[in-house]
N, C-alpha and C. Protein backbone atom coordinates (compact mmCIF):
# COMPACT_ATOMS: atom_id res chain seq x y z
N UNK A 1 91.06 90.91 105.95
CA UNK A 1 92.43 90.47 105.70
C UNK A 1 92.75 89.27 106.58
N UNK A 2 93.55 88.54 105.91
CA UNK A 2 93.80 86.95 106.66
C UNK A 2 95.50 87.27 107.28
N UNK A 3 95.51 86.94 108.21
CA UNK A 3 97.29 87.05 108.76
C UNK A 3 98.11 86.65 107.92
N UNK A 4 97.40 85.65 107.35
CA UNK A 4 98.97 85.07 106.15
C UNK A 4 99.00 86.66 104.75
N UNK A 5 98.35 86.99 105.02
CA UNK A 5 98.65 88.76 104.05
C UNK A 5 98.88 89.91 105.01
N UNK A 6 99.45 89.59 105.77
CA UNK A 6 99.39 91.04 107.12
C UNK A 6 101.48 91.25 107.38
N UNK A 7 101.85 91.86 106.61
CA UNK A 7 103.19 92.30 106.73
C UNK A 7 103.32 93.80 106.94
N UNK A 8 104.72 93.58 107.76
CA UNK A 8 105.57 94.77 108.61
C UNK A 8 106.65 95.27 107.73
N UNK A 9 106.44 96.82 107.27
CA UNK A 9 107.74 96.90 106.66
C UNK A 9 107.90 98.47 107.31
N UNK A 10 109.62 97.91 107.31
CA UNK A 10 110.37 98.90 108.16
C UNK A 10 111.52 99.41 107.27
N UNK A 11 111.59 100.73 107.45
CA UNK A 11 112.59 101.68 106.55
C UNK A 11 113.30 102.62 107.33
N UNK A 12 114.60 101.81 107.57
CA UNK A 12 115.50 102.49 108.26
C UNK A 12 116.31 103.92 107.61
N UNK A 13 117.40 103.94 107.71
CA UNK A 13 118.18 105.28 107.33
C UNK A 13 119.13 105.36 106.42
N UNK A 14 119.44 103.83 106.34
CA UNK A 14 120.51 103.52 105.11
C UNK A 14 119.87 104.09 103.72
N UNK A 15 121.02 104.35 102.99
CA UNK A 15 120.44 104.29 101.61
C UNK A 15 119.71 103.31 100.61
N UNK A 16 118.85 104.22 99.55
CA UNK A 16 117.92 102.71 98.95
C UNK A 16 116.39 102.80 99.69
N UNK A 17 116.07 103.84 100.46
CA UNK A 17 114.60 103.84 100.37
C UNK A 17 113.87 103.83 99.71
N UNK A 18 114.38 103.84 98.55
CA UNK A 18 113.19 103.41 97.42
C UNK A 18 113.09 101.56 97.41
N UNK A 19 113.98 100.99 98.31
CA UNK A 19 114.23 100.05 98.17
C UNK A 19 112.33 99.32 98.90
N UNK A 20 112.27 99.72 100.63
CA UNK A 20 111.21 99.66 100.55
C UNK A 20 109.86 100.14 99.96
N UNK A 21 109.86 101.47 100.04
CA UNK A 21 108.91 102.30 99.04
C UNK A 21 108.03 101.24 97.92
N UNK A 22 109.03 100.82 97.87
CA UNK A 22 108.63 99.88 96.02
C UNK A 22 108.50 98.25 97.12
N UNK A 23 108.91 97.86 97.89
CA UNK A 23 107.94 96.75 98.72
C UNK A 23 106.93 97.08 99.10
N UNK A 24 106.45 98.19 99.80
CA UNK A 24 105.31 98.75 100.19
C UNK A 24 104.39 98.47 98.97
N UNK A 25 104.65 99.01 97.68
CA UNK A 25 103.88 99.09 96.94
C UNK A 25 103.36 97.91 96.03
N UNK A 26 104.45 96.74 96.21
CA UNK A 26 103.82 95.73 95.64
C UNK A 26 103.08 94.54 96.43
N UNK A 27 103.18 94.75 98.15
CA UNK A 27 102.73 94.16 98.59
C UNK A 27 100.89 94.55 98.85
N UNK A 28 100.93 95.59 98.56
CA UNK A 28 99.64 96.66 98.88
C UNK A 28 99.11 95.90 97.58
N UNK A 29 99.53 96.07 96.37
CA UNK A 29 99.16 95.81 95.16
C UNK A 29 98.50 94.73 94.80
N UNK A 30 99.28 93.85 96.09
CA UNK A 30 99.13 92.21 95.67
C UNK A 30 98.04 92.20 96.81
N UNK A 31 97.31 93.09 97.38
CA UNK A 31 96.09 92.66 98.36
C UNK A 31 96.69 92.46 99.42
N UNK A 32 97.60 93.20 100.14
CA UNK A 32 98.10 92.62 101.41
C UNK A 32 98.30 93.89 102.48
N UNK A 33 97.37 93.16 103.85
CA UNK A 33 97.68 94.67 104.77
C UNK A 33 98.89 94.84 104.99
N UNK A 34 99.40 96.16 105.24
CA UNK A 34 100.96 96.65 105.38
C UNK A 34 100.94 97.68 106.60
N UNK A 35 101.63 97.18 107.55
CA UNK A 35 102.38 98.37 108.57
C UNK A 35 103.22 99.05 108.34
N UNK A 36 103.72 100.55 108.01
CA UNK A 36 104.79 100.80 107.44
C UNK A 36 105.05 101.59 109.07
N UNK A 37 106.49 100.99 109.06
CA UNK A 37 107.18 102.06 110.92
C UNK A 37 108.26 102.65 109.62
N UNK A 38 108.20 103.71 109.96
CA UNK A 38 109.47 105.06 109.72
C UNK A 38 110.90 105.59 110.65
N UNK A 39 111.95 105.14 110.05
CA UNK A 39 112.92 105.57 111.19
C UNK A 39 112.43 107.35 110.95
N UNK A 40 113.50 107.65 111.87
CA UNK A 40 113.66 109.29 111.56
C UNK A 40 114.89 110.05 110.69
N UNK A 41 115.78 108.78 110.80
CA UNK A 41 117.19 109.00 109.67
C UNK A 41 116.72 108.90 108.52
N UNK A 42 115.68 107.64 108.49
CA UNK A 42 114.79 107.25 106.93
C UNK A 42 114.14 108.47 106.39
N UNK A 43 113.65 109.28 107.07
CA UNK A 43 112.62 110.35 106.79
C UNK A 43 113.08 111.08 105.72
N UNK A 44 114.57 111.61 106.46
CA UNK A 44 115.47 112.45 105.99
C UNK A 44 116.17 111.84 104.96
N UNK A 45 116.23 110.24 104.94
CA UNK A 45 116.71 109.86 103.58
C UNK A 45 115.57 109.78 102.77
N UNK A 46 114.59 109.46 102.78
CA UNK A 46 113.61 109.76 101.76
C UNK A 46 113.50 110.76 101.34
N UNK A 47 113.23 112.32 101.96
CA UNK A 47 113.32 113.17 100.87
C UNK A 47 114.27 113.44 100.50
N UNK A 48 115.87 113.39 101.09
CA UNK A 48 116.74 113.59 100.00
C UNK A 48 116.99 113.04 98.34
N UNK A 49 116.67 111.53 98.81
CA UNK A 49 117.30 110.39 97.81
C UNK A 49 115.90 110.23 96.86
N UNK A 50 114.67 110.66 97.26
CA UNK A 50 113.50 110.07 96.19
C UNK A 50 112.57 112.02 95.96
N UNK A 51 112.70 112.17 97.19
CA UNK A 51 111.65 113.69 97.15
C UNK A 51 111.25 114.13 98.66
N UNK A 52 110.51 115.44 98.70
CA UNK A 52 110.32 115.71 99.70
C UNK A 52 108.79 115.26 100.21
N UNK A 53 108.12 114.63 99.02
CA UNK A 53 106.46 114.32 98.93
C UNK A 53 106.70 113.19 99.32
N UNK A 54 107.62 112.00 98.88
CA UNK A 54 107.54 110.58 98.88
C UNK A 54 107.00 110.05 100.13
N UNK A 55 107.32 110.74 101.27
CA UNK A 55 106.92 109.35 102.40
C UNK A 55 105.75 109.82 102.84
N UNK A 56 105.39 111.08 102.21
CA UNK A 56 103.81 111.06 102.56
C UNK A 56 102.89 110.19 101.35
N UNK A 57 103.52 110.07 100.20
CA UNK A 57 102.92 109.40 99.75
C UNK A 57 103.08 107.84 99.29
N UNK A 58 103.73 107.12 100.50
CA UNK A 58 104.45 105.98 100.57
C UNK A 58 103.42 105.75 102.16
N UNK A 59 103.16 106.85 103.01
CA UNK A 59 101.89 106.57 103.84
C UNK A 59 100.78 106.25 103.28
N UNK A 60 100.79 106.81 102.28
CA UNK A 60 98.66 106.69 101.71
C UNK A 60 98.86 105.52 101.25
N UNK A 61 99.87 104.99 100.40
CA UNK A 61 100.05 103.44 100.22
C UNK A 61 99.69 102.29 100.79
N UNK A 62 100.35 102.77 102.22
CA UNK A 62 100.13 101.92 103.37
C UNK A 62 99.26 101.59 103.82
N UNK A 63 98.85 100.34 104.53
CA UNK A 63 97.06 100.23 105.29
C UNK A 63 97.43 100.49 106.60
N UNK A 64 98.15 100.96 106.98
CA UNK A 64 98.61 101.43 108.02
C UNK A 64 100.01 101.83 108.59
N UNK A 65 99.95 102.94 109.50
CA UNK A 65 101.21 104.08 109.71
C UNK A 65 101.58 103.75 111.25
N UNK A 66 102.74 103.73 111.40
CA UNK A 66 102.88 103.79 113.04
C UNK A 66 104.47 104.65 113.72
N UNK A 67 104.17 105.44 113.99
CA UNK A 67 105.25 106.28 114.09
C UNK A 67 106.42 105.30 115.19
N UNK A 68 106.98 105.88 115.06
CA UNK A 68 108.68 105.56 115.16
C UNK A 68 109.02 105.24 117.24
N UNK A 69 107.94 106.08 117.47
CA UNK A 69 108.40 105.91 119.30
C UNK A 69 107.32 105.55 119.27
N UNK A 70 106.11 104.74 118.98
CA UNK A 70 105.26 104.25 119.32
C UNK A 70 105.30 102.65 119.58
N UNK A 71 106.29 102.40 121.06
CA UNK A 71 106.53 101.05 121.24
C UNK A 71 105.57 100.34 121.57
N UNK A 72 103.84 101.02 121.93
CA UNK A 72 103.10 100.59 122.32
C UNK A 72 102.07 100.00 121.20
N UNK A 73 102.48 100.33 119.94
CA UNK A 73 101.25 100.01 119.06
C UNK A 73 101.12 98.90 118.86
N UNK A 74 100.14 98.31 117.53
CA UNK A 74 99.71 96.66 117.26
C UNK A 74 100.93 95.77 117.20
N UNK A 75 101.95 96.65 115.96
CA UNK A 75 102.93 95.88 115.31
C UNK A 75 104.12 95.76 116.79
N UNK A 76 103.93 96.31 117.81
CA UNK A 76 105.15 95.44 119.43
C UNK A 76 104.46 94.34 119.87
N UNK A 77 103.82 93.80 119.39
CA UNK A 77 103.22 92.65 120.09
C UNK A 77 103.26 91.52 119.72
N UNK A 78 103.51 90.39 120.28
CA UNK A 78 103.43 88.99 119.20
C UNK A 78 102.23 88.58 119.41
N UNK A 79 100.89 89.13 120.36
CA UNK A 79 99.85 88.82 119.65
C UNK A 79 99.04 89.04 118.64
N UNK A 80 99.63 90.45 118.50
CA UNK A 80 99.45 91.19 116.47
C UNK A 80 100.27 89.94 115.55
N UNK A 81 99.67 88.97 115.38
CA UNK A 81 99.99 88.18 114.17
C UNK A 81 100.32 88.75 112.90
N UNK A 82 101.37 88.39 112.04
CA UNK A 82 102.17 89.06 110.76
C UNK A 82 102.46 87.49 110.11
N UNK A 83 102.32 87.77 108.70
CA UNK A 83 103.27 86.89 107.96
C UNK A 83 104.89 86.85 108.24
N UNK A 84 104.79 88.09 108.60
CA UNK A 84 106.59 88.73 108.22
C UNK A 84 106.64 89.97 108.41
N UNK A 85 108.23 90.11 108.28
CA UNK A 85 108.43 91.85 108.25
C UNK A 85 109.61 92.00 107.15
N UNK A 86 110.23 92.69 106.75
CA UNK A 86 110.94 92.96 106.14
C UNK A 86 111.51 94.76 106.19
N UNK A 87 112.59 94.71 106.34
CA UNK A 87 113.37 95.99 106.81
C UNK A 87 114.24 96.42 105.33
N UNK A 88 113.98 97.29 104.98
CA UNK A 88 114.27 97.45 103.81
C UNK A 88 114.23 99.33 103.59
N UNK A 89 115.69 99.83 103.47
CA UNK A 89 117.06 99.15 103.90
C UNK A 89 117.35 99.18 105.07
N UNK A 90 118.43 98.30 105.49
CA UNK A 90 118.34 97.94 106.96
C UNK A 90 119.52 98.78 107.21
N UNK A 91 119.98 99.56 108.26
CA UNK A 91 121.10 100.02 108.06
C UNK A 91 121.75 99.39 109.41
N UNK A 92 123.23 99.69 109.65
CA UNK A 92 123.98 98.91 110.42
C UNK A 92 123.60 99.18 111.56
N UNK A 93 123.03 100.43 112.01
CA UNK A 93 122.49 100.54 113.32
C UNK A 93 121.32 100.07 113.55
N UNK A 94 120.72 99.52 112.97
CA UNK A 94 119.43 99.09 112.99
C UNK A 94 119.40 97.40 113.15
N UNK A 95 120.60 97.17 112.23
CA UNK A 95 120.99 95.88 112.36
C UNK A 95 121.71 95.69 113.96
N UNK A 96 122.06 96.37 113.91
CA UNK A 96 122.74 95.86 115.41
C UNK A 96 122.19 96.23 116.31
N UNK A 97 121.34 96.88 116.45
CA UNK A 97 119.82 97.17 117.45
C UNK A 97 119.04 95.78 117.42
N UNK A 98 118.60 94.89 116.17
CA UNK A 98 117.83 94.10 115.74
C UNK A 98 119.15 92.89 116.75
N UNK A 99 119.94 92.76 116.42
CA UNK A 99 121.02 91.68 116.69
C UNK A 99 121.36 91.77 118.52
N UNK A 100 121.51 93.02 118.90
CA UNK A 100 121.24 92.86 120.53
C UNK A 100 120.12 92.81 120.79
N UNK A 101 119.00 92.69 120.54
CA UNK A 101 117.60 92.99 120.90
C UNK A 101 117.39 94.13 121.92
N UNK A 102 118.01 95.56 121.47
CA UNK A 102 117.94 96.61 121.88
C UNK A 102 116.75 97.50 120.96
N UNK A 103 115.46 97.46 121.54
CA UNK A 103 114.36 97.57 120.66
C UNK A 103 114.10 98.82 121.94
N UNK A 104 114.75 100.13 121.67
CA UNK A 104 114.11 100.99 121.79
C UNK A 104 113.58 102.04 120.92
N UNK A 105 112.73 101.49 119.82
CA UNK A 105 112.01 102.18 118.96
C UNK A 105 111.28 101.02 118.32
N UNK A 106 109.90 101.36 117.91
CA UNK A 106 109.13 100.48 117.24
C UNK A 106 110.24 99.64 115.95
N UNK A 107 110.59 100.37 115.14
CA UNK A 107 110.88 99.21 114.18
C UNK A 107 111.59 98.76 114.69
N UNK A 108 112.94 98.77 115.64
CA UNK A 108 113.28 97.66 116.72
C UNK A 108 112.64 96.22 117.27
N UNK A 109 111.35 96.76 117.89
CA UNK A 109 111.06 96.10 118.62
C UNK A 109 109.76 95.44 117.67
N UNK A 110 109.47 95.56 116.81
CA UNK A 110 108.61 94.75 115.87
C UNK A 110 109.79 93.90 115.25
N UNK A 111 110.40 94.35 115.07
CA UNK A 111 111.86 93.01 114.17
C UNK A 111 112.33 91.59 115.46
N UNK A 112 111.97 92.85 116.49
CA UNK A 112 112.37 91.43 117.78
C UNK A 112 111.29 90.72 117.67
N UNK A 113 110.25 91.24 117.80
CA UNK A 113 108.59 90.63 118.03
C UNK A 113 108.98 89.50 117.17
N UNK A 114 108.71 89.63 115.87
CA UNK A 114 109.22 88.51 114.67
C UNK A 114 110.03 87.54 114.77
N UNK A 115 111.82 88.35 115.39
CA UNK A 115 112.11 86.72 115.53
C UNK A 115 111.92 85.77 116.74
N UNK A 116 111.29 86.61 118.17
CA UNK A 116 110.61 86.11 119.29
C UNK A 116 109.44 84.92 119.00
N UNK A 117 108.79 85.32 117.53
CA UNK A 117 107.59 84.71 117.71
C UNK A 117 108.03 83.57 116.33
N UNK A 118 109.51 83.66 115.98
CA UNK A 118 109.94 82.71 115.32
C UNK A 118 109.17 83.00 113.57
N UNK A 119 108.59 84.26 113.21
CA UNK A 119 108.07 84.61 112.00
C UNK A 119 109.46 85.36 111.15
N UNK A 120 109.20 85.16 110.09
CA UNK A 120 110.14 85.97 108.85
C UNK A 120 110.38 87.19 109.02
N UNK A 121 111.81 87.43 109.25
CA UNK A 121 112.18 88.64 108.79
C UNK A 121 113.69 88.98 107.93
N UNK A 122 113.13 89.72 107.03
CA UNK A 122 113.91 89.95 106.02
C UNK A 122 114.76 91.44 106.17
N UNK A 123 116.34 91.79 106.21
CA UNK A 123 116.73 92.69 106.18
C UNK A 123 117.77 92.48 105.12
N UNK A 124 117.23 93.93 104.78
CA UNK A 124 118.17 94.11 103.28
C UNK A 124 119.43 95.17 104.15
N UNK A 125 119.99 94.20 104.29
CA UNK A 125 121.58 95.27 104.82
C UNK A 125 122.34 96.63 103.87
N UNK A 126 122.04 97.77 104.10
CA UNK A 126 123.24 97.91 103.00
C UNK A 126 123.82 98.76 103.82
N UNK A 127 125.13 98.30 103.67
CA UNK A 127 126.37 99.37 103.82
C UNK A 127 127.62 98.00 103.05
N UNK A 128 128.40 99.47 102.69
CA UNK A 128 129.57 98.68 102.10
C UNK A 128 131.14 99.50 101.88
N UNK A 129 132.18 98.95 102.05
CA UNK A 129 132.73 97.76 102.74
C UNK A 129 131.88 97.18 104.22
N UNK A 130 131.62 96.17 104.25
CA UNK A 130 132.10 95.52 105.67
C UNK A 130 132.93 95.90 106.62
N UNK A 131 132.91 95.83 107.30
CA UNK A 131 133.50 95.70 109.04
C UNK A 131 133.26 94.46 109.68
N UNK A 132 134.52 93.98 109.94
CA UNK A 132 134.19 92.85 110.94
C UNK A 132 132.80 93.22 111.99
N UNK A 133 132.20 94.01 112.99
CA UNK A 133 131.32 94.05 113.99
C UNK A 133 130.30 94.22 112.58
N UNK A 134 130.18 94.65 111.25
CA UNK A 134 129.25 94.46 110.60
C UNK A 134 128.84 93.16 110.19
N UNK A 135 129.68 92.61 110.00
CA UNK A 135 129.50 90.97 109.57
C UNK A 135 129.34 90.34 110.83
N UNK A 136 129.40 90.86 111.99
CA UNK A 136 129.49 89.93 113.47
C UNK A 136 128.05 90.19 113.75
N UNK A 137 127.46 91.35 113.47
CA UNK A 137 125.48 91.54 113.69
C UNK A 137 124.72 90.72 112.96
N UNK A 138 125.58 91.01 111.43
CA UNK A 138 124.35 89.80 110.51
C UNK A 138 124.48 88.44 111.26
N UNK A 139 125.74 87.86 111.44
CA UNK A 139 125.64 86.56 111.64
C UNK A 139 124.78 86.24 113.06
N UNK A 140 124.55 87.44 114.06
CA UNK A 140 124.15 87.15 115.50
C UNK A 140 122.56 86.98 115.21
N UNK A 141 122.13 88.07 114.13
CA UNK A 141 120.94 88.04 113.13
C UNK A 141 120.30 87.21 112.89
N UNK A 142 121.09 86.43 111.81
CA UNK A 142 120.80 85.10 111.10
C UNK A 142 121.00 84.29 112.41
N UNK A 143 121.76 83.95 112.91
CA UNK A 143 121.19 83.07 114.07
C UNK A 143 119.89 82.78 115.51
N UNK A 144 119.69 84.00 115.30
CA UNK A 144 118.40 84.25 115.98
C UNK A 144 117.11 84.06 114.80
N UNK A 145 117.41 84.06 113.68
CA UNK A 145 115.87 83.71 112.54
C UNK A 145 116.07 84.87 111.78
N UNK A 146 116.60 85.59 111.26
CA UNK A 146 116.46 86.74 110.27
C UNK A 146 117.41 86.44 109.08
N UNK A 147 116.78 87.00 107.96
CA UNK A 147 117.38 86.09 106.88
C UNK A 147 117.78 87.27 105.96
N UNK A 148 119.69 87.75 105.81
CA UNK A 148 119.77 88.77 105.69
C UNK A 148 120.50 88.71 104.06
N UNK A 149 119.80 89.90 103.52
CA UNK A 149 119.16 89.91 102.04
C UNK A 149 120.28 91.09 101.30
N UNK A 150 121.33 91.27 101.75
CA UNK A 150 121.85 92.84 100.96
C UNK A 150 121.24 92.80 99.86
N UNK A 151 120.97 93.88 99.43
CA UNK A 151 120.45 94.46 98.14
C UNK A 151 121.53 94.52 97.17
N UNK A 152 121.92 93.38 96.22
CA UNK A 152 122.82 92.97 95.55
C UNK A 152 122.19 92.58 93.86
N UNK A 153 122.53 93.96 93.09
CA UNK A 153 121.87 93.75 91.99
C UNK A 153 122.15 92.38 91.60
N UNK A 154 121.09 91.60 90.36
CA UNK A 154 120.76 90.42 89.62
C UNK A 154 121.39 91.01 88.19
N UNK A 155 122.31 91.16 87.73
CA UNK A 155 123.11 91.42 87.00
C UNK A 155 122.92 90.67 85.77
N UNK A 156 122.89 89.25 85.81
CA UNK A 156 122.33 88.44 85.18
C UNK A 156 121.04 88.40 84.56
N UNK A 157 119.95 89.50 85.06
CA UNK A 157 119.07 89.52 84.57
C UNK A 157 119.18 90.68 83.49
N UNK A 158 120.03 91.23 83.78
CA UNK A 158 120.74 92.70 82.58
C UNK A 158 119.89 93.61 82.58
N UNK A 159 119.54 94.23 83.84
CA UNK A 159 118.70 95.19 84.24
C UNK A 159 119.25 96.22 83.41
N UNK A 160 118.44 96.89 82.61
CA UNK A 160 118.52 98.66 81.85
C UNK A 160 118.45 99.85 82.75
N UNK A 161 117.36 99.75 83.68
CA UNK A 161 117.29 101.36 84.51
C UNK A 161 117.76 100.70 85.80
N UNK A 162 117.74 101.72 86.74
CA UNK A 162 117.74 101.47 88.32
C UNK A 162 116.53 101.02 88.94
N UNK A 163 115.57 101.28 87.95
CA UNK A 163 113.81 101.25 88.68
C UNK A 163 113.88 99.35 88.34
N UNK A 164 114.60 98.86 87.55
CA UNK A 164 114.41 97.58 86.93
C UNK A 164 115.15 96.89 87.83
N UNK A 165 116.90 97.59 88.54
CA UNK A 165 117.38 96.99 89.80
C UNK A 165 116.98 96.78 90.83
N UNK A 166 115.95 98.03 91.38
CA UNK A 166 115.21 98.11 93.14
C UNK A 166 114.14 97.00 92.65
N UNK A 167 113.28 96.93 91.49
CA UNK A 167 111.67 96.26 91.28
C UNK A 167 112.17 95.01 91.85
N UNK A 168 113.53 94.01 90.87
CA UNK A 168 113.81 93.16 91.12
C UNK A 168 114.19 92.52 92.49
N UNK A 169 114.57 93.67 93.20
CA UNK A 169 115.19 93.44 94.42
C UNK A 169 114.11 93.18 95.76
N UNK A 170 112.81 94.09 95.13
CA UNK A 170 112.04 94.50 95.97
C UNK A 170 111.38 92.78 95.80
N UNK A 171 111.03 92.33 94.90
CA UNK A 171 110.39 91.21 94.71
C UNK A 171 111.23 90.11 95.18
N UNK A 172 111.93 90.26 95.00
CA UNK A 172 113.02 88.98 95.73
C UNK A 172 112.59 88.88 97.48
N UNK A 173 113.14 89.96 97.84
CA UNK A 173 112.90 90.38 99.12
C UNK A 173 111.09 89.61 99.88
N UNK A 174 110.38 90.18 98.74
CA UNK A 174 108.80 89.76 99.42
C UNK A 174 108.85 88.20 98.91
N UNK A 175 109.64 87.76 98.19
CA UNK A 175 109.50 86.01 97.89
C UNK A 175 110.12 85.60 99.02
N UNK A 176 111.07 86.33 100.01
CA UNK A 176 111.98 85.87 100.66
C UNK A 176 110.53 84.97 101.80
N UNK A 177 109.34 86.12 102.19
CA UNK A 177 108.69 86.13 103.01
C UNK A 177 107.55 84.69 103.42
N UNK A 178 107.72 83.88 101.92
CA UNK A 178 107.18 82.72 101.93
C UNK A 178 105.73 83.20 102.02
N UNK A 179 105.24 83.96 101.16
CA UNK A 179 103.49 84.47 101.05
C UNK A 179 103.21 83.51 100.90
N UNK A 180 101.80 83.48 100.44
CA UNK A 180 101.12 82.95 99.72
C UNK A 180 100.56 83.55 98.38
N UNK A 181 101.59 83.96 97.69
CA UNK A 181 101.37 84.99 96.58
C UNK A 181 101.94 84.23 95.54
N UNK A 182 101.77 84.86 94.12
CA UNK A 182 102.66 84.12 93.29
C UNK A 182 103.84 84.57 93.04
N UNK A 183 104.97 83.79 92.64
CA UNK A 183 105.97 84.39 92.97
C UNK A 183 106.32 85.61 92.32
N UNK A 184 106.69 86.58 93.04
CA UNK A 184 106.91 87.99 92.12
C UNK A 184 107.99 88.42 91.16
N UNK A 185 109.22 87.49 91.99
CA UNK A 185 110.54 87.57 91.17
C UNK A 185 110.29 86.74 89.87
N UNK A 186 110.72 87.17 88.69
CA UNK A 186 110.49 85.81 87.65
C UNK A 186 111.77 85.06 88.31
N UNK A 187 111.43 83.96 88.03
CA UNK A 187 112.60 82.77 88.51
C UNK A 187 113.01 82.46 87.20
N UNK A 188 114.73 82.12 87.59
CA UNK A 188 115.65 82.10 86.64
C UNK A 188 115.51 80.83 85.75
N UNK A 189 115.31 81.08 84.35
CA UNK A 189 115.51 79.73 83.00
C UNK A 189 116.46 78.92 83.17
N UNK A 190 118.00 79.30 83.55
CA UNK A 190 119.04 79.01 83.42
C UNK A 190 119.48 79.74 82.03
N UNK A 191 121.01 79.30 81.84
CA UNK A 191 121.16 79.87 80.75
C UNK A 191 120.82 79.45 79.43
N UNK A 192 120.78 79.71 78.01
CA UNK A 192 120.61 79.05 76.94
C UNK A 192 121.19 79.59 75.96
């Protein structure tokens, strides 16, 4: 595997874990090593919201697993080279862990690693309404290098199922990452 295919994906506690689940799986798909870090809120949202099997089988997916207090593994380091990471879904505590650089837990401190070492990272925010201190993390976010993605259906594309809303979303998200892949999202005709 070449570093420009070596991505971090992190699945916090917000809702929409299928949101990464289905990044995991198309980046694996597309030939690309994958770190998957697991919150522990995520855990518990995965089997509620998808099953109680899913994140074991969202591990075998993975080319690699790294549990949650393991601040010591490959993915804390900025000499573990990554294309990117992408946090998907990011939830507000996670975001604002990521935004103070309060990285006491691996997917913390791999999202710092990233924007320390000035590489891509993508967080799909969701919570909704807003809060001012919610909108005050993204922006502290985005100003440190993180490029923040809510998971905001493409409506326009007149998605039929939900699996057709997350696919789209999920692909957007990994275009966000500047691969070297082809692009996954179809890009828009305009109208006609």
């Amino acid at each position: 595997m070449t570093i420009g295919s070596r991505v971090v994906v992190g699945i916090s506690g917000a809702s929409g874990a299928m949101l990464g689940i289905r990044i995991l799986e198309l980046l694996t798909a597309a030939g690309c090593e994958t770190h998957l870090v697991v919150s522990t809120s995520a855990e518990r949202t995965i089997a509620h919201e998808i099953g109680p099997d899913a994140l074991h089988q969202a591990r075998m997916v993975a080319t690699h697993c790294h549990a949650i207090e393991n601040v010591g593994a490959t993915i804390a380091s900025g000499s573990f080279r990554t294309a990117g990471m992408v946090v998907a879904p990011c939830s507000m505590r996670t975001l604002s862990a990521i935004a103070s650089s309060a990285a006491d837990n691996l997917l913390v401190r791999a999202a710092d690693v990233h924007l320390k070492e000035r590489r891509r990272l993508v967080l799909l925010t969701r919570e909704t309404p807003l809060h001012l201190g919610h909108i005050r993390m993204m922006a502290l976010a985005t100003e440190m290098g993180a490029i923040i993605a809510p998971p905001v259906p493409a409506y326009y594309r007149r998605p039929q199922t939900v699996m057709d809303i997350i696919d789209h979303t999920a692909r957007r998200a990994i275009d966000l990452l500047n691969l070297d892949l082809h692009a996954l999202a179809e890009p828009w005709d305009g109208l006609r």
